[in-house]
C-alpha atoms as a PDB file:
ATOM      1  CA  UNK A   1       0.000   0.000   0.000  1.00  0.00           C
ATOM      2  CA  UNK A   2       1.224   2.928  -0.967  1.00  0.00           C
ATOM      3  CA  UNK A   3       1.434   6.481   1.456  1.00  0.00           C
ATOM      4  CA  UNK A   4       3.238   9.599   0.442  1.00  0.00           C
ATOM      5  CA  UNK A   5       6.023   9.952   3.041  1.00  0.00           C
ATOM      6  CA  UNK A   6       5.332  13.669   2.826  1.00  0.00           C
ATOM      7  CA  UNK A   7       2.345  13.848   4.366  1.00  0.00           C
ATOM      8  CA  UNK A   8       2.353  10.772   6.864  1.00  0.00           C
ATOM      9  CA  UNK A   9       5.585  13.114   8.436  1.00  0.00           C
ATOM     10  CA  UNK A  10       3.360  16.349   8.328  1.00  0.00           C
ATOM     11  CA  UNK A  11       0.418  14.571  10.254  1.00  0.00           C
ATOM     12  CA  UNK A  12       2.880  13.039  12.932  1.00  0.00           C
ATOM     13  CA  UNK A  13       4.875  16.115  13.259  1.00  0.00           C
ATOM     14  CA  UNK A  14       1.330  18.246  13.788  1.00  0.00           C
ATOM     15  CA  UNK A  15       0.052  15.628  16.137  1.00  0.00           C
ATOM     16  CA  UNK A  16       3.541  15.308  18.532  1.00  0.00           C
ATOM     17  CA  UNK A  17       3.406  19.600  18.836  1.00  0.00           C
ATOM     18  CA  UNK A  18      -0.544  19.135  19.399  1.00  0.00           C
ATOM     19  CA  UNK A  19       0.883  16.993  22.364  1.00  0.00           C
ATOM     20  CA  UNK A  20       3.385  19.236  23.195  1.00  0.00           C
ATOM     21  CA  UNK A  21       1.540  22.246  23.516  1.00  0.00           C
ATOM     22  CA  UNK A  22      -0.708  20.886  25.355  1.00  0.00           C
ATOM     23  CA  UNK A  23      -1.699  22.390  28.988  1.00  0.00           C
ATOM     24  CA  UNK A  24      -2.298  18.955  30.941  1.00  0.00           C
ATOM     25  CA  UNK A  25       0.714  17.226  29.090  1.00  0.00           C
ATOM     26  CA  UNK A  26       2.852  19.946  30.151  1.00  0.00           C
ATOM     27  CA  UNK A  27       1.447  19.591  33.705  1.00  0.00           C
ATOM     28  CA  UNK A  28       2.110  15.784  33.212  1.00  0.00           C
ATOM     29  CA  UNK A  29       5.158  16.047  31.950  1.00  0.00           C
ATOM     30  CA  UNK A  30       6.610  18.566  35.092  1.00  0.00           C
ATOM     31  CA  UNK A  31       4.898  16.388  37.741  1.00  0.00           C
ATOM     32  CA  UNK A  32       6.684  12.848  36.412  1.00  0.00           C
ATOM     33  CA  UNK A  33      10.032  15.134  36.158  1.00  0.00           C
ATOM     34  CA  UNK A  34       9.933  16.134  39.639  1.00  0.00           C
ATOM     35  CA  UNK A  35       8.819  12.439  40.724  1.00  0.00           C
ATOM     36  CA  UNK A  36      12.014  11.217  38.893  1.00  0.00           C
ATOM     37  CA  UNK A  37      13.986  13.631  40.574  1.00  0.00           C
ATOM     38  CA  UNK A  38      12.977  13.117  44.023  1.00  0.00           C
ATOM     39  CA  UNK A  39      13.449   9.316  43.766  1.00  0.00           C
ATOM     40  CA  UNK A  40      17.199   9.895  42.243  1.00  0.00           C
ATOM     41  CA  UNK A  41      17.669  12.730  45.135  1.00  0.00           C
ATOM     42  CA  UNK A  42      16.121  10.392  47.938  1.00  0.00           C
ATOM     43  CA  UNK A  43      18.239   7.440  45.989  1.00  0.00           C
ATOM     44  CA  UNK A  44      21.257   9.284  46.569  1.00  0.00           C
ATOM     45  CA  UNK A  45      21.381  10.585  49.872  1.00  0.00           C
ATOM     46  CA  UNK A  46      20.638   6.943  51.104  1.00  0.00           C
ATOM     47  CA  UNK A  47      23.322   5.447  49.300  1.00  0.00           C
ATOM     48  CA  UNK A  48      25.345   8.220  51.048  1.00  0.00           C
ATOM     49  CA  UNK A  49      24.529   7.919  54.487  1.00  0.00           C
ATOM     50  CA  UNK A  50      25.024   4.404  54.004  1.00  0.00           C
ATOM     51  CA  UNK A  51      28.429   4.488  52.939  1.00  0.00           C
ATOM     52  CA  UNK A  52      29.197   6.836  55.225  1.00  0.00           C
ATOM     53  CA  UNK A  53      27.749   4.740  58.298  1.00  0.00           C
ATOM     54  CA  UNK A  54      29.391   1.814  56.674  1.00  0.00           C
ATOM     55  CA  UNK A  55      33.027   3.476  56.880  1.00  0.00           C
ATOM     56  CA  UNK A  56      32.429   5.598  59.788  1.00  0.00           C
ATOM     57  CA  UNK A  57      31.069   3.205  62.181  1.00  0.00           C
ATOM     58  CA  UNK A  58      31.585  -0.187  61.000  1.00  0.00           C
ATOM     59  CA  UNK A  59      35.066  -1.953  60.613  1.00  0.00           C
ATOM     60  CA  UNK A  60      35.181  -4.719  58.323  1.00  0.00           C
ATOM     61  CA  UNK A  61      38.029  -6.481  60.056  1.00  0.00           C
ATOM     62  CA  UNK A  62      38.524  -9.282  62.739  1.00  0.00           C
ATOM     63  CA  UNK A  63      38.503  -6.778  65.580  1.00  0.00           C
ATOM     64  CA  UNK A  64      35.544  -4.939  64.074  1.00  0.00           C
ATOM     65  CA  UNK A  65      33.306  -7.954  65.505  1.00  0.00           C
ATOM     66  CA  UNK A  66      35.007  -6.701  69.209  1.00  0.00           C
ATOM     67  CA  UNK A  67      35.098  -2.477  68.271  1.00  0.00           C
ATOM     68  CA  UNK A  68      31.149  -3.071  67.067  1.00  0.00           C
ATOM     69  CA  UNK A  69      29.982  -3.189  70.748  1.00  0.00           C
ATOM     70  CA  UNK A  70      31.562   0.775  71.048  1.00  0.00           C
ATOM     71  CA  UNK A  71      30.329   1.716  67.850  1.00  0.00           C
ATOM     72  CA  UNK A  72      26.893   0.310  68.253  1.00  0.00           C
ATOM     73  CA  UNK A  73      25.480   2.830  70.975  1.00  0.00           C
ATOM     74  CA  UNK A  74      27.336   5.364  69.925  1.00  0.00           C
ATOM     75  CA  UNK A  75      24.966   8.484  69.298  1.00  0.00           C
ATOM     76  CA  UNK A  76      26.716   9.467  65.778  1.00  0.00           C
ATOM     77  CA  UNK A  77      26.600   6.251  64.527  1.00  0.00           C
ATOM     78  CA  UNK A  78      22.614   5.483  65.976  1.00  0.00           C
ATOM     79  CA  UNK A  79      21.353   8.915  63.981  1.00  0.00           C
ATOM     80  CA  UNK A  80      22.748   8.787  60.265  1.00  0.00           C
ATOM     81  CA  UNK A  81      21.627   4.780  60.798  1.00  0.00           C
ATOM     82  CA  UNK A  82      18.194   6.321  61.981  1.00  0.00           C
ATOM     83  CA  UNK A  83      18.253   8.638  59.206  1.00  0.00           C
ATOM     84  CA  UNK A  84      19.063   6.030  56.720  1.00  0.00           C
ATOM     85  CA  UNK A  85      16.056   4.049  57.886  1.00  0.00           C
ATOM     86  CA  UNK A  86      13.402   6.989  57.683  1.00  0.00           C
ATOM     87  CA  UNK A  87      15.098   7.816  54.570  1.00  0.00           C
ATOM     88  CA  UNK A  88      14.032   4.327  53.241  1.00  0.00           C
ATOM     89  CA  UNK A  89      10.579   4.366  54.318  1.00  0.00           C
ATOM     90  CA  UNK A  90       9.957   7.735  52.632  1.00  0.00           C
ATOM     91  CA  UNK A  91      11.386   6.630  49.593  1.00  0.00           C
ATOM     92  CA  UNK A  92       8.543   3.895  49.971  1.00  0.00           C
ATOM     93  CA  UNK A  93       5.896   6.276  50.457  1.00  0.00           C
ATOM     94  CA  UNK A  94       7.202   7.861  47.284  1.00  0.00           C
ATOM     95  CA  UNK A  95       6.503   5.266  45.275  1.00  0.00           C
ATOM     96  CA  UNK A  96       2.829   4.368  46.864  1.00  0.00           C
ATOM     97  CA  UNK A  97       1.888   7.732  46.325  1.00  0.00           C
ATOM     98  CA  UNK A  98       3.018   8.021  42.802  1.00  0.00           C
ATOM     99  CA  UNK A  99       0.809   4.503  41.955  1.00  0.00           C
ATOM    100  CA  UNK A 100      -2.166   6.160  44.204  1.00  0.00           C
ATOM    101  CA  UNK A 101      -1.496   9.479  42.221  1.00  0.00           C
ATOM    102  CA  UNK A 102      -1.613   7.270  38.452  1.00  0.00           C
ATOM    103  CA  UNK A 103      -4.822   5.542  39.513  1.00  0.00           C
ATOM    104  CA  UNK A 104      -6.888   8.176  40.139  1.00  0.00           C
ATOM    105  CA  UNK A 105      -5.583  10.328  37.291  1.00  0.00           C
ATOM    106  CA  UNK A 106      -7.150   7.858  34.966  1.00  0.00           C
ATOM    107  CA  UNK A 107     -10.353   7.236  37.204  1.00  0.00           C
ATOM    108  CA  UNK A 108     -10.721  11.093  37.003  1.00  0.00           C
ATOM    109  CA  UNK A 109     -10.013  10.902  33.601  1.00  0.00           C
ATOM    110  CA  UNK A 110     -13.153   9.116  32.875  1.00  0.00           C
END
């Protein structure tokens, strides 16, 4: 079957800055940005505070299983672990309210 090239482009190029100029895409388009962005941000930080806990208050050696008993209560070492933690459980909340926030887009869309 034969289509002229031309105008096949011409309807997909009008129908891509259609989408594009659209108001609610735009707003679509900004909200998933920022969700992307938070996750790598809160993605991030984690991985930080973990490596830092790990090498600040962990020692990977023999004696580590003795100096672990110090290191263990120690009140640096119990917040960035706390921090960590929360840090984890608000990335989860993140991503429940980013399926709760898809759902009802499309039941509202109806």
């Amino acid at each position: 079957m034969y289509t002229d090239q031309k105008l096949l482009i011409k309807s997909m190029e009008s129908k891509i800055m259609k989408m594009l100029t659209n108001e609610t895409a735009c707003k679509l388009f900004k909200a998933v940005c920022h969700f992307i962005m938070i996750v790598f941000i809160t993605g991030i930080v984690h991985w930080g505070l973990v490596k830092f806990y790990s090498q600040q208050c962990v020692d990977s050696s023999w004696i580590g299983m003795f100096t672990n008993v110090i290191n263990l209560a120690s009140p640096f070492c119990q917040f960035i672990n706390y921090i960590q933690f929360e840090i984890s459980k608000y990335y989860v909340t993140i991503w429940a309210s980013a399926g709760v926030a898809v759902v009802a887009y499309f039941i509202g869309k109806n």
